[in-house]
PDB file of N, CA and C in Angstrom:
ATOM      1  N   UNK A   1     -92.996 -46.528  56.722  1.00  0.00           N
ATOM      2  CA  UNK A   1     -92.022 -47.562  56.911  1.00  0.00           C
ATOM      3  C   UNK A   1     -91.630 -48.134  55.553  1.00  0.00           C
ATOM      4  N   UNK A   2     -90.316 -48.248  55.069  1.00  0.00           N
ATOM      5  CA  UNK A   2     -89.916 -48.692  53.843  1.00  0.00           C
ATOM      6  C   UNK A   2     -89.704 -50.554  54.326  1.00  0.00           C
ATOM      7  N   UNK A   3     -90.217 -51.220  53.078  1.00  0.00           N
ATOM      8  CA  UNK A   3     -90.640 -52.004  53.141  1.00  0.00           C
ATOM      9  C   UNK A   3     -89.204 -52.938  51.893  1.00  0.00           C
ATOM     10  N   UNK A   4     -88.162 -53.723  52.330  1.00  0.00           N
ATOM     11  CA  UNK A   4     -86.914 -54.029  51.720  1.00  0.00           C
ATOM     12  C   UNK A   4     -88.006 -55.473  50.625  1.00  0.00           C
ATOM     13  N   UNK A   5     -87.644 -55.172  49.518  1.00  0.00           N
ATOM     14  CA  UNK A   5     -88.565 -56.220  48.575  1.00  0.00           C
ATOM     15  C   UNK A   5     -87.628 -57.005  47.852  1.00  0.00           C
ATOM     16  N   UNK A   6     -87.653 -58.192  47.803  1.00  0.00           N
ATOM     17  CA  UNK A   6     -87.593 -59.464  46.856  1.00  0.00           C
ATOM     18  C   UNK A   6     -86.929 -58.974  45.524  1.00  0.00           C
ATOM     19  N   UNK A   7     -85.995 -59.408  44.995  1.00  0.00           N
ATOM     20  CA  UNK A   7     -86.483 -59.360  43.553  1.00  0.00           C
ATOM     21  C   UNK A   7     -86.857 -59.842  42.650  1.00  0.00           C
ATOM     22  N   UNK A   8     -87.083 -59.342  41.635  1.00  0.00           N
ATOM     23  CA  UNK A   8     -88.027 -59.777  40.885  1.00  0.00           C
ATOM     24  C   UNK A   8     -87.646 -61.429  40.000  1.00  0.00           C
ATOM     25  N   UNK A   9     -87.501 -62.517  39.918  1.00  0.00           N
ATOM     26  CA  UNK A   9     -86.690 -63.230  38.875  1.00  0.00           C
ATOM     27  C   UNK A   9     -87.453 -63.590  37.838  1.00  0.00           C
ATOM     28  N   UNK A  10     -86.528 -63.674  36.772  1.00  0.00           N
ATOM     29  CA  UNK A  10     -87.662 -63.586  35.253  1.00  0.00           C
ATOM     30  C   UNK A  10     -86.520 -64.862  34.723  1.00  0.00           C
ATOM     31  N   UNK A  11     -87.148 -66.025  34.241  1.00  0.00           N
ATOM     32  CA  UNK A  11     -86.361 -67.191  34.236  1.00  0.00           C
ATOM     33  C   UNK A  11     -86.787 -67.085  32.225  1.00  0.00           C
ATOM     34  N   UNK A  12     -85.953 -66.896  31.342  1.00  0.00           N
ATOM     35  CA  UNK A  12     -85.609 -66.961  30.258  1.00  0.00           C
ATOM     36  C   UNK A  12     -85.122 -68.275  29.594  1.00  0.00           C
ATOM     37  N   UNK A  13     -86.176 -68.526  28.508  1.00  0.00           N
ATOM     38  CA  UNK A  13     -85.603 -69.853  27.834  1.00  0.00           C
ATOM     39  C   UNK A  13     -84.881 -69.378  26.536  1.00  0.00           C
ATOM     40  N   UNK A  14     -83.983 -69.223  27.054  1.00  0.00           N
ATOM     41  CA  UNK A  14     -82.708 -68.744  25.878  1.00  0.00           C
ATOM     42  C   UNK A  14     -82.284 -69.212  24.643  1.00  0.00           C
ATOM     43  N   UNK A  15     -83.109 -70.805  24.228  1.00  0.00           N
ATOM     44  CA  UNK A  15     -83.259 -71.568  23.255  1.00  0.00           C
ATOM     45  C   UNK A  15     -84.263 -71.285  22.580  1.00  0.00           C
ATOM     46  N   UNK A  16     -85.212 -70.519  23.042  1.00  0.00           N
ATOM     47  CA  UNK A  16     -86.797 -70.566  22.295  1.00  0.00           C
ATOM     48  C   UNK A  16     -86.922 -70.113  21.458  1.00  0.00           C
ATOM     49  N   UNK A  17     -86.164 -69.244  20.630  1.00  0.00           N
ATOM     50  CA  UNK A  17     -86.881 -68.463  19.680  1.00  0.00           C
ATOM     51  C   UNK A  17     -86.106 -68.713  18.686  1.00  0.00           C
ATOM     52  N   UNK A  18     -86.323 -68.096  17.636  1.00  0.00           N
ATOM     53  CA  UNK A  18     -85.280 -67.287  16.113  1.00  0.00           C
ATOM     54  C   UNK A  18     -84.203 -66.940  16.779  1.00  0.00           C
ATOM     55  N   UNK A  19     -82.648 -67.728  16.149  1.00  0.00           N
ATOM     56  CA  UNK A  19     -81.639 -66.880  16.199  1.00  0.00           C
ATOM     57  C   UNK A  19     -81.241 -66.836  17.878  1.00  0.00           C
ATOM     58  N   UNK A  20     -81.698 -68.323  18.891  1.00  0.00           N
ATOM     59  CA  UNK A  20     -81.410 -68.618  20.017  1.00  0.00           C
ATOM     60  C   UNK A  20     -80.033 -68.844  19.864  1.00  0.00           C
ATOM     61  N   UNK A  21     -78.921 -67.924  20.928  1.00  0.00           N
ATOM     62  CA  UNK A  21     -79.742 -66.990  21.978  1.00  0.00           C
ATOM     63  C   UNK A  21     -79.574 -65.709  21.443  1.00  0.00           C
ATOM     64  N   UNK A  22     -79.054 -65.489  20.737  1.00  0.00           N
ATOM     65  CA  UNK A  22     -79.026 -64.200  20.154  1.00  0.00           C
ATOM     66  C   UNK A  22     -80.037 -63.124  20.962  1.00  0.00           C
ATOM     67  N   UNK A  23     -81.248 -63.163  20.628  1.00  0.00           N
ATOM     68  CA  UNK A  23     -82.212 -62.136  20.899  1.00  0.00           C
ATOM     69  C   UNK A  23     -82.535 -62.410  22.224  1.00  0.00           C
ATOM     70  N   UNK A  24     -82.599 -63.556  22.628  1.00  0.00           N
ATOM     71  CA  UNK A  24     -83.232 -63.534  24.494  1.00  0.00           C
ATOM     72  C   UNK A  24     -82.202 -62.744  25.387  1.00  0.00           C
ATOM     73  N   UNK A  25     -80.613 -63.534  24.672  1.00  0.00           N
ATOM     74  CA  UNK A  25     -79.495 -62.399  25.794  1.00  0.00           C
ATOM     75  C   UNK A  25     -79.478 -61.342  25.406  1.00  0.00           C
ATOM     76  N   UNK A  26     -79.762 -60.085  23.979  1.00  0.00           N
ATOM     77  CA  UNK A  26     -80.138 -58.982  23.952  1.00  0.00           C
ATOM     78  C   UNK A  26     -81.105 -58.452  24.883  1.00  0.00           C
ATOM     79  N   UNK A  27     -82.199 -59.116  24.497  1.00  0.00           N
ATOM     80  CA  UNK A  27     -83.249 -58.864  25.486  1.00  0.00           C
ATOM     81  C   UNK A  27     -83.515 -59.060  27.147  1.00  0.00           C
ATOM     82  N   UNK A  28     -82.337 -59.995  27.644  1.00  0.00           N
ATOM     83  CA  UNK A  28     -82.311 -59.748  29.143  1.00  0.00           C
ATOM     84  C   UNK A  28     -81.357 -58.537  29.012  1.00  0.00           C
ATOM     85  N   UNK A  29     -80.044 -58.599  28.420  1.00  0.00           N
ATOM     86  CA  UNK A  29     -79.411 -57.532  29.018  1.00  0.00           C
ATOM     87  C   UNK A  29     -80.434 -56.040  29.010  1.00  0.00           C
ATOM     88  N   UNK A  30     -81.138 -55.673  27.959  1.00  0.00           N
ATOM     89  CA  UNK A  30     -81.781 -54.347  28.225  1.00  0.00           C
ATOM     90  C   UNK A  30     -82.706 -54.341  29.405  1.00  0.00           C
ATOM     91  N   UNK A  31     -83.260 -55.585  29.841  1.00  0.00           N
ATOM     92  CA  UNK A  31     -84.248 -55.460  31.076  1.00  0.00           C
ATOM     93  C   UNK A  31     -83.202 -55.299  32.010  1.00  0.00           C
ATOM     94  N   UNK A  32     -82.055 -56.335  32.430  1.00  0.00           N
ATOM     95  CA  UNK A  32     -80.893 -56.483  33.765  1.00  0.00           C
ATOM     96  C   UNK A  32     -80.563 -54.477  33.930  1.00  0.00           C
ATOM     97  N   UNK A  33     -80.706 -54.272  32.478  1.00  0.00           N
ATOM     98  CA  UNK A  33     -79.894 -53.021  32.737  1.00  0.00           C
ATOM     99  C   UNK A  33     -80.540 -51.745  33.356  1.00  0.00           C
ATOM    100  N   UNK A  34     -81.750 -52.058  32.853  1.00  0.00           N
ATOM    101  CA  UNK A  34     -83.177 -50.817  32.852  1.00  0.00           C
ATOM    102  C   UNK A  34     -83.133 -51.187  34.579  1.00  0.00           C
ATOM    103  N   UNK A  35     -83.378 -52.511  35.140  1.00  0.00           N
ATOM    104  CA  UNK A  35     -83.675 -52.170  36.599  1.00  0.00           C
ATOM    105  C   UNK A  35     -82.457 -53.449  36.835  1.00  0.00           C
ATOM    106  N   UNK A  36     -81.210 -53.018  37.098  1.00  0.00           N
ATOM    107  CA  UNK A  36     -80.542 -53.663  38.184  1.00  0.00           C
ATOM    108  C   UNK A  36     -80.889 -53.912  39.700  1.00  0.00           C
ATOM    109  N   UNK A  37     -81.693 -53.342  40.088  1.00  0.00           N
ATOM    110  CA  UNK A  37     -81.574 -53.263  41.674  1.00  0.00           C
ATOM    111  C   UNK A  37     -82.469 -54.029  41.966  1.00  0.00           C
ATOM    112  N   UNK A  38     -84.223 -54.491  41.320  1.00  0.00           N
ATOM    113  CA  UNK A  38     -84.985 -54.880  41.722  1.00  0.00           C
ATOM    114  C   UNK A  38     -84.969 -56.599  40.022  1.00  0.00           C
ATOM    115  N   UNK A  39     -84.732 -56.129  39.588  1.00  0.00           N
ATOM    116  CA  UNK A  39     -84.744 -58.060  38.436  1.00  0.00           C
ATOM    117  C   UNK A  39     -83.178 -58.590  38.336  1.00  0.00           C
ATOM    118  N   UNK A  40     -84.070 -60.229  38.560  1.00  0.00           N
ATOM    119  CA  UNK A  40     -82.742 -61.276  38.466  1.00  0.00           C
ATOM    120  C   UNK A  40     -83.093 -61.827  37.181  1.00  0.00           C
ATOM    121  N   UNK A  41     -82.186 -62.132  36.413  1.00  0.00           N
ATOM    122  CA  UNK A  41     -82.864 -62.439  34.996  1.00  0.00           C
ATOM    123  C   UNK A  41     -81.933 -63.985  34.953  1.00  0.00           C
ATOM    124  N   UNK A  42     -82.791 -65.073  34.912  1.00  0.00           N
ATOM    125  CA  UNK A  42     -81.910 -65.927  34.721  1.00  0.00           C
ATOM    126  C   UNK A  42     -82.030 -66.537  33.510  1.00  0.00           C
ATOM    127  N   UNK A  43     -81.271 -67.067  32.230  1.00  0.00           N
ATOM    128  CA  UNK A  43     -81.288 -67.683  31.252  1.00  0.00           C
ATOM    129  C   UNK A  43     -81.000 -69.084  31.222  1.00  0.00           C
ATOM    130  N   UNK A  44     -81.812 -69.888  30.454  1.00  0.00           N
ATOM    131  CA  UNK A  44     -81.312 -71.172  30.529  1.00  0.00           C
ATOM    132  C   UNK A  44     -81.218 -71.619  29.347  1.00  0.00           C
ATOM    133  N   UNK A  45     -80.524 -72.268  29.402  1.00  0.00           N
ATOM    134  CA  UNK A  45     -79.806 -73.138  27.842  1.00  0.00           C
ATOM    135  C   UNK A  45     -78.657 -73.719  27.328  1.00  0.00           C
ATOM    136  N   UNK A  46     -78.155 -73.621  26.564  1.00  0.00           N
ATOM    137  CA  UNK A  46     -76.780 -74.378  26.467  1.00  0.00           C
ATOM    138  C   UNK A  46     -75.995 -73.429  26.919  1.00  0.00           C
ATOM    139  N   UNK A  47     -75.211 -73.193  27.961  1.00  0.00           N
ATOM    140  CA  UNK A  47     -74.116 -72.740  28.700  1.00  0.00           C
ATOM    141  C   UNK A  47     -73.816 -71.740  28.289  1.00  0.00           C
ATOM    142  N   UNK A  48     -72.616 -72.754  27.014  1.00  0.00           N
ATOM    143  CA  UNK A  48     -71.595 -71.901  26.191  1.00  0.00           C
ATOM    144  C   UNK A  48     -72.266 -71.181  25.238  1.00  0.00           C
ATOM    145  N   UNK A  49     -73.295 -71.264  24.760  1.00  0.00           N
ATOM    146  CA  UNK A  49     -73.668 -70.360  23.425  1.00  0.00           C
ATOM    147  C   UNK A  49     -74.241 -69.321  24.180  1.00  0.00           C
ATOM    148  N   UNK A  50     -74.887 -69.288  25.472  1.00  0.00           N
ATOM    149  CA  UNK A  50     -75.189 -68.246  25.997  1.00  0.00           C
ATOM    150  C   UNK A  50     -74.099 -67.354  26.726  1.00  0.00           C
ATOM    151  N   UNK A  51     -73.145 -67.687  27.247  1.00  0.00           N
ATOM    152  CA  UNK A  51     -71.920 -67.169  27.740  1.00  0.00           C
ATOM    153  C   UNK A  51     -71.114 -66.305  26.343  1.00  0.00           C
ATOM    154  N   UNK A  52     -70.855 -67.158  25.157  1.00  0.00           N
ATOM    155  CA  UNK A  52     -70.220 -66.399  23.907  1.00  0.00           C
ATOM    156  C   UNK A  52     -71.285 -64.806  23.617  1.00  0.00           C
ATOM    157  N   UNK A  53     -72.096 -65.330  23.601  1.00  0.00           N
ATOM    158  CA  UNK A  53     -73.307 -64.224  23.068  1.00  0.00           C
ATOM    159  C   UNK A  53     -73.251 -62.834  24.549  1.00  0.00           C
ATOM    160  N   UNK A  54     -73.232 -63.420  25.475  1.00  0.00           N
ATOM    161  CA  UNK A  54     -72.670 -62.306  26.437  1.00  0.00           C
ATOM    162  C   UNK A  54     -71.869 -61.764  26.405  1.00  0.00           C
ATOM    163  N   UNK A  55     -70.645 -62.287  26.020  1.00  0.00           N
ATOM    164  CA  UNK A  55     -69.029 -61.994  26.344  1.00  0.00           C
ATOM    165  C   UNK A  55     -69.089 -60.996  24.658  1.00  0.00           C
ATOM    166  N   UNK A  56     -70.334 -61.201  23.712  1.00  0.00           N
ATOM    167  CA  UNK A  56     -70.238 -60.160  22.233  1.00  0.00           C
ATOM    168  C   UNK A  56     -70.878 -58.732  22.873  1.00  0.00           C
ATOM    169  N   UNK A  57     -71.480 -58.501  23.927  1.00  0.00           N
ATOM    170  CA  UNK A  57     -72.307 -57.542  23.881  1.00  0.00           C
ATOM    171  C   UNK A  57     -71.163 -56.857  25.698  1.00  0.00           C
ATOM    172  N   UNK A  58     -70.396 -57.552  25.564  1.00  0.00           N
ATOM    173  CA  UNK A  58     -68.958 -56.577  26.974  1.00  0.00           C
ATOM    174  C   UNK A  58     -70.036 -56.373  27.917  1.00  0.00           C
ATOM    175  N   UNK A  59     -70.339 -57.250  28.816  1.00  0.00           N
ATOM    176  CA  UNK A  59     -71.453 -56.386  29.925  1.00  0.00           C
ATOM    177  C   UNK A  59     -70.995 -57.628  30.688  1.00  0.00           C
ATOM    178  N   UNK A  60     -70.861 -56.849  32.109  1.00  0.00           N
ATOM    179  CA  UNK A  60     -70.943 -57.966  33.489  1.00  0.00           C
ATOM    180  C   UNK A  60     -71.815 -57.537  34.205  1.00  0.00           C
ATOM    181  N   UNK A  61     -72.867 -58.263  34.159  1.00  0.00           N
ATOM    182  CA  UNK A  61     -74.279 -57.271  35.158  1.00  0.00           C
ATOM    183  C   UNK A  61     -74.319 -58.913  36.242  1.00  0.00           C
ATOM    184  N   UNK A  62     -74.301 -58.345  37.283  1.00  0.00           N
ATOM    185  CA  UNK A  62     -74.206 -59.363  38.286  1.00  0.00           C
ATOM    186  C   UNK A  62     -75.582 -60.022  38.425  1.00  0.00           C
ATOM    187  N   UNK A  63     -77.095 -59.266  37.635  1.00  0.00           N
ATOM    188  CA  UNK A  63     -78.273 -59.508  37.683  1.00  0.00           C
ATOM    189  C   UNK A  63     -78.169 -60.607  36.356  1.00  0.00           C
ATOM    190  N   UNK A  64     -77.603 -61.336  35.929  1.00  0.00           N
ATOM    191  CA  UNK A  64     -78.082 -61.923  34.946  1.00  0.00           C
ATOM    192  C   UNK A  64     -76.890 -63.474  35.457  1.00  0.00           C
ATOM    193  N   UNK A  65     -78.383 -64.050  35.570  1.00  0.00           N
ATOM    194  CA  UNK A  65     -77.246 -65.956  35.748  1.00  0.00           C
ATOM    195  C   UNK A  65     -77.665 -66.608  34.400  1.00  0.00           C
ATOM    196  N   UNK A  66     -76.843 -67.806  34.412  1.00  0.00           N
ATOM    197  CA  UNK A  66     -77.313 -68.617  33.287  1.00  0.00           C
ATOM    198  C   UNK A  66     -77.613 -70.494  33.871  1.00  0.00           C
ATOM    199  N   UNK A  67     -78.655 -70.734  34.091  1.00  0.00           N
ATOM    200  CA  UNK A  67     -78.454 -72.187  33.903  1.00  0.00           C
ATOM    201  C   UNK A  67     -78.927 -73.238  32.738  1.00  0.00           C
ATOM    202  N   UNK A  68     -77.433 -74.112  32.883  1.00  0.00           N
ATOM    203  CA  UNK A  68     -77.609 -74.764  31.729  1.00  0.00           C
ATOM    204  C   UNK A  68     -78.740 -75.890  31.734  1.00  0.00           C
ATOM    205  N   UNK A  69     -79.353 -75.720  30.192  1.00  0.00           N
ATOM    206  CA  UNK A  69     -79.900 -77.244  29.590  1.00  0.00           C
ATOM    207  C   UNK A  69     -79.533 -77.344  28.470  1.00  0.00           C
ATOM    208  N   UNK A  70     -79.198 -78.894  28.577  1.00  0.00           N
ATOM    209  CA  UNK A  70     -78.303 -79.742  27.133  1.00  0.00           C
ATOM    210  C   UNK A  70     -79.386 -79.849  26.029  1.00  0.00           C
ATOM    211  N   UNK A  71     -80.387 -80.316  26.496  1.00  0.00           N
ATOM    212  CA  UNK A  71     -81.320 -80.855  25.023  1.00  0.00           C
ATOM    213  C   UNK A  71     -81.910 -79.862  24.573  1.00  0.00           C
ATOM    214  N   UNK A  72     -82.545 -80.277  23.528  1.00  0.00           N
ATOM    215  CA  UNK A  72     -83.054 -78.863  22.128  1.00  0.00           C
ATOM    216  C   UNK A  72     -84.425 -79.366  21.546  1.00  0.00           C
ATOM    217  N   UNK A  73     -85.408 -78.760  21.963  1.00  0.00           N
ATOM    218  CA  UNK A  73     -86.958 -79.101  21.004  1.00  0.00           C
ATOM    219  C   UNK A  73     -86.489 -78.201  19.927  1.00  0.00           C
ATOM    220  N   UNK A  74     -86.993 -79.557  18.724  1.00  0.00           N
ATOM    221  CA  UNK A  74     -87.266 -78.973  17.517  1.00  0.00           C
ATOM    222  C   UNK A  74     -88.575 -79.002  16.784  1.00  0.00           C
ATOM    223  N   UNK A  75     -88.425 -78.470  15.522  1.00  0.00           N
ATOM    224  CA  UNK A  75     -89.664 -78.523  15.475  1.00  0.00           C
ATOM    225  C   UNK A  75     -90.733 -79.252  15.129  1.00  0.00           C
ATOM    226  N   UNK A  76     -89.599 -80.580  15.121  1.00  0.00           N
ATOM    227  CA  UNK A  76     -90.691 -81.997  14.683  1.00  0.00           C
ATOM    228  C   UNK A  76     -91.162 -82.307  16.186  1.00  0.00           C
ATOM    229  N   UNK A  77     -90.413 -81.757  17.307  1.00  0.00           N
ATOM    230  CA  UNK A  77     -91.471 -82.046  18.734  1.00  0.00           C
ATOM    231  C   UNK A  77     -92.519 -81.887  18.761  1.00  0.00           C
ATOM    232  N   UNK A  78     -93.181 -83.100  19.738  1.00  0.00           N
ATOM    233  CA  UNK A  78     -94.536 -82.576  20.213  1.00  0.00           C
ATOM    234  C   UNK A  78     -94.677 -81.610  21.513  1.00  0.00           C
ATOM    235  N   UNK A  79     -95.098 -80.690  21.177  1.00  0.00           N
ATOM    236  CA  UNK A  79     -95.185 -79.719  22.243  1.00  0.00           C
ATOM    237  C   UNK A  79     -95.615 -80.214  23.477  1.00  0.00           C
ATOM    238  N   UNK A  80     -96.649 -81.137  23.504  1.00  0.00           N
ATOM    239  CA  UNK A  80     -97.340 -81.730  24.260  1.00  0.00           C
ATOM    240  C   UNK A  80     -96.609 -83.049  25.225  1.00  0.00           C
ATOM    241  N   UNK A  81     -95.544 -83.570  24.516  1.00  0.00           N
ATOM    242  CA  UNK A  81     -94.759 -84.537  24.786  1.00  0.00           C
ATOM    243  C   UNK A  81     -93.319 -84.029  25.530  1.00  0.00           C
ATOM    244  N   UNK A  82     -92.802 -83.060  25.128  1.00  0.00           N
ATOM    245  CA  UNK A  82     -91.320 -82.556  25.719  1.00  0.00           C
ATOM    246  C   UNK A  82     -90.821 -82.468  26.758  1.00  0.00           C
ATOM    247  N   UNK A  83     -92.307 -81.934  27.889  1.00  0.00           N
ATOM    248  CA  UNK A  83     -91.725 -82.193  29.052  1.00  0.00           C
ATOM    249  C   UNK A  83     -91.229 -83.396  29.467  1.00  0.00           C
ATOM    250  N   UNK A  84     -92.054 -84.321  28.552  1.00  0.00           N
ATOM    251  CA  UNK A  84     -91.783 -86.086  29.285  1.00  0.00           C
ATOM    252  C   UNK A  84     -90.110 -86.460  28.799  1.00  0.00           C
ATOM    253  N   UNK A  85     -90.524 -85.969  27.305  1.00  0.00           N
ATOM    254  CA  UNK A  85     -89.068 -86.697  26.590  1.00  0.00           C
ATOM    255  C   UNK A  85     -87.818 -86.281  26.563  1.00  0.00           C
ATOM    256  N   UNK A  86     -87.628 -84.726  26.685  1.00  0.00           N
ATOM    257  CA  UNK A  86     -86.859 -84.380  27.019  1.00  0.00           C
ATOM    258  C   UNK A  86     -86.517 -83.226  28.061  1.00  0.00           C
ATOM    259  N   UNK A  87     -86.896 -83.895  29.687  1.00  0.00           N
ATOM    260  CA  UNK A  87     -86.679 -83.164  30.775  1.00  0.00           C
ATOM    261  C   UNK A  87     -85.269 -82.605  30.747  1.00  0.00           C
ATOM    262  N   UNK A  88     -84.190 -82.311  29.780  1.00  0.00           N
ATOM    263  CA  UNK A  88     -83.220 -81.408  30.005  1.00  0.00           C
ATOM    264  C   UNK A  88     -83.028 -80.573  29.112  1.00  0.00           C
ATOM    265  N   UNK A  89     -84.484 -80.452  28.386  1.00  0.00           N
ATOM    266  CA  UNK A  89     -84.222 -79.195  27.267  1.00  0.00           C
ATOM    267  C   UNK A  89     -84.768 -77.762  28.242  1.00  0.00           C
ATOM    268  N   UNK A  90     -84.343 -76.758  27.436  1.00  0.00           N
ATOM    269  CA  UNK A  90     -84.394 -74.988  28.445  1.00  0.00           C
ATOM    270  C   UNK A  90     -85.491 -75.078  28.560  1.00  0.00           C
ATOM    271  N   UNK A  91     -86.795 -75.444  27.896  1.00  0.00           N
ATOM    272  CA  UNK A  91     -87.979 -75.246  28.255  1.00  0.00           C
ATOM    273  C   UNK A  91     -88.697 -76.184  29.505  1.00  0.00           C
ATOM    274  N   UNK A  92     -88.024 -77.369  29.565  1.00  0.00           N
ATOM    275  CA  UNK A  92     -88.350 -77.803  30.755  1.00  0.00           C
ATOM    276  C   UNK A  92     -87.553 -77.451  32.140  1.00  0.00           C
ATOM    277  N   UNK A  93     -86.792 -77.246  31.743  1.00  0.00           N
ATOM    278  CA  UNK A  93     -85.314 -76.482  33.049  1.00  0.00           C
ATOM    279  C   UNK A  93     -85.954 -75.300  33.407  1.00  0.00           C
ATOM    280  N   UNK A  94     -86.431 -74.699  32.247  1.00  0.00           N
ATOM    281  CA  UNK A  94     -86.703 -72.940  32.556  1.00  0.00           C
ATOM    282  C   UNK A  94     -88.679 -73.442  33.942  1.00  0.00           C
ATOM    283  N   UNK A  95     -89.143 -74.314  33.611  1.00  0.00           N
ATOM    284  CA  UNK A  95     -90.485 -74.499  34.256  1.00  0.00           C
ATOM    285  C   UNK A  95     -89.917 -75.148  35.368  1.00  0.00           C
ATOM    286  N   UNK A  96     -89.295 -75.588  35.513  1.00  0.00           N
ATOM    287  CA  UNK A  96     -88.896 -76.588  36.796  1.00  0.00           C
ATOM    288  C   UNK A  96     -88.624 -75.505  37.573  1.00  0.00           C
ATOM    289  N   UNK A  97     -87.583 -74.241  37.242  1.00  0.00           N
ATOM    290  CA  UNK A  97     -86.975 -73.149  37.840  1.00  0.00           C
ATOM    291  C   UNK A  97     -88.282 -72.609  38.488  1.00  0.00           C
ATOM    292  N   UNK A  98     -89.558 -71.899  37.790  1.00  0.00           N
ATOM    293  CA  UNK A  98     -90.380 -71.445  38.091  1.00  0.00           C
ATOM    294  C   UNK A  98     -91.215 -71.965  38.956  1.00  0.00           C
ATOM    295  N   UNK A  99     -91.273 -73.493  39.174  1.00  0.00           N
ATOM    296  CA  UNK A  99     -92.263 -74.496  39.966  1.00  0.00           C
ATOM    297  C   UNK A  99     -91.944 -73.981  41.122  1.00  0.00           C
ATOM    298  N   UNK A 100     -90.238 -74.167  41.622  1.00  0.00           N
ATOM    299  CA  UNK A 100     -89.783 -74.208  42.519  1.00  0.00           C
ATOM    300  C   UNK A 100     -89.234 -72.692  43.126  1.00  0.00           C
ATOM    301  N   UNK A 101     -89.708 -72.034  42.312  1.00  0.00           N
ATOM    302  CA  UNK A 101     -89.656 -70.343  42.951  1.00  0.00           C
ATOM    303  C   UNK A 101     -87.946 -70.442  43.124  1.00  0.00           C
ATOM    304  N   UNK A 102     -87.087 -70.883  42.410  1.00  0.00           N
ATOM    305  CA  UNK A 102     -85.614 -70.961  42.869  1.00  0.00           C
ATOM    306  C   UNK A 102     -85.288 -69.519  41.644  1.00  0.00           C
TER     307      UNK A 102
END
């Protein structure tokens, strides 16, 4: 009996790294692309810088959403503090996403 499965969602903080978003939307599009059928890749972060950085690499993969967060940890944050202080940066948006299995 084939068994119809879920897919997979992989919630991306598109602000986090070097050169955000540059490398996270590289790096979802090669996962969205490798398995369309079974991963939802969602990115979160500032909207528009993630939308421009899509619209450089010509791809409409229906597996890849974006939701936005406005605020930005830097690196004078306390890691320890961010969730409190700034509940609308990607790293707290991207955990809220995951809490709630959405």
């Amino acid at each position: 009996m084939l068994r119809i499965m879920d897919k997979i969602k992989i919630v991306v903080d598109a602000m986090g790294g070097d050169e955000a978003p540059l490398n996270d939307v590289s790096g979802a599009i090669i996962a969205a692309e490798s398995k369309p059928d079974i991963l939802e890749i969602i990115l979160v972060g500032k909207e528009n810088l993630i939308r421009d950085e899509l619209k450089k690499h010509k791809v409409d993969l229906k597996n890849i959403s974006i939701v936005n967060a406005d605020e930005i940890i830097t690196m004078e944050d306390s890691p320890t503090d961010t969730l409190k202080t700034k509940p609308g940066s990607s790293m707290s948006v991207g955990i809220s996403l995951v809490k709630k299995k959405s």
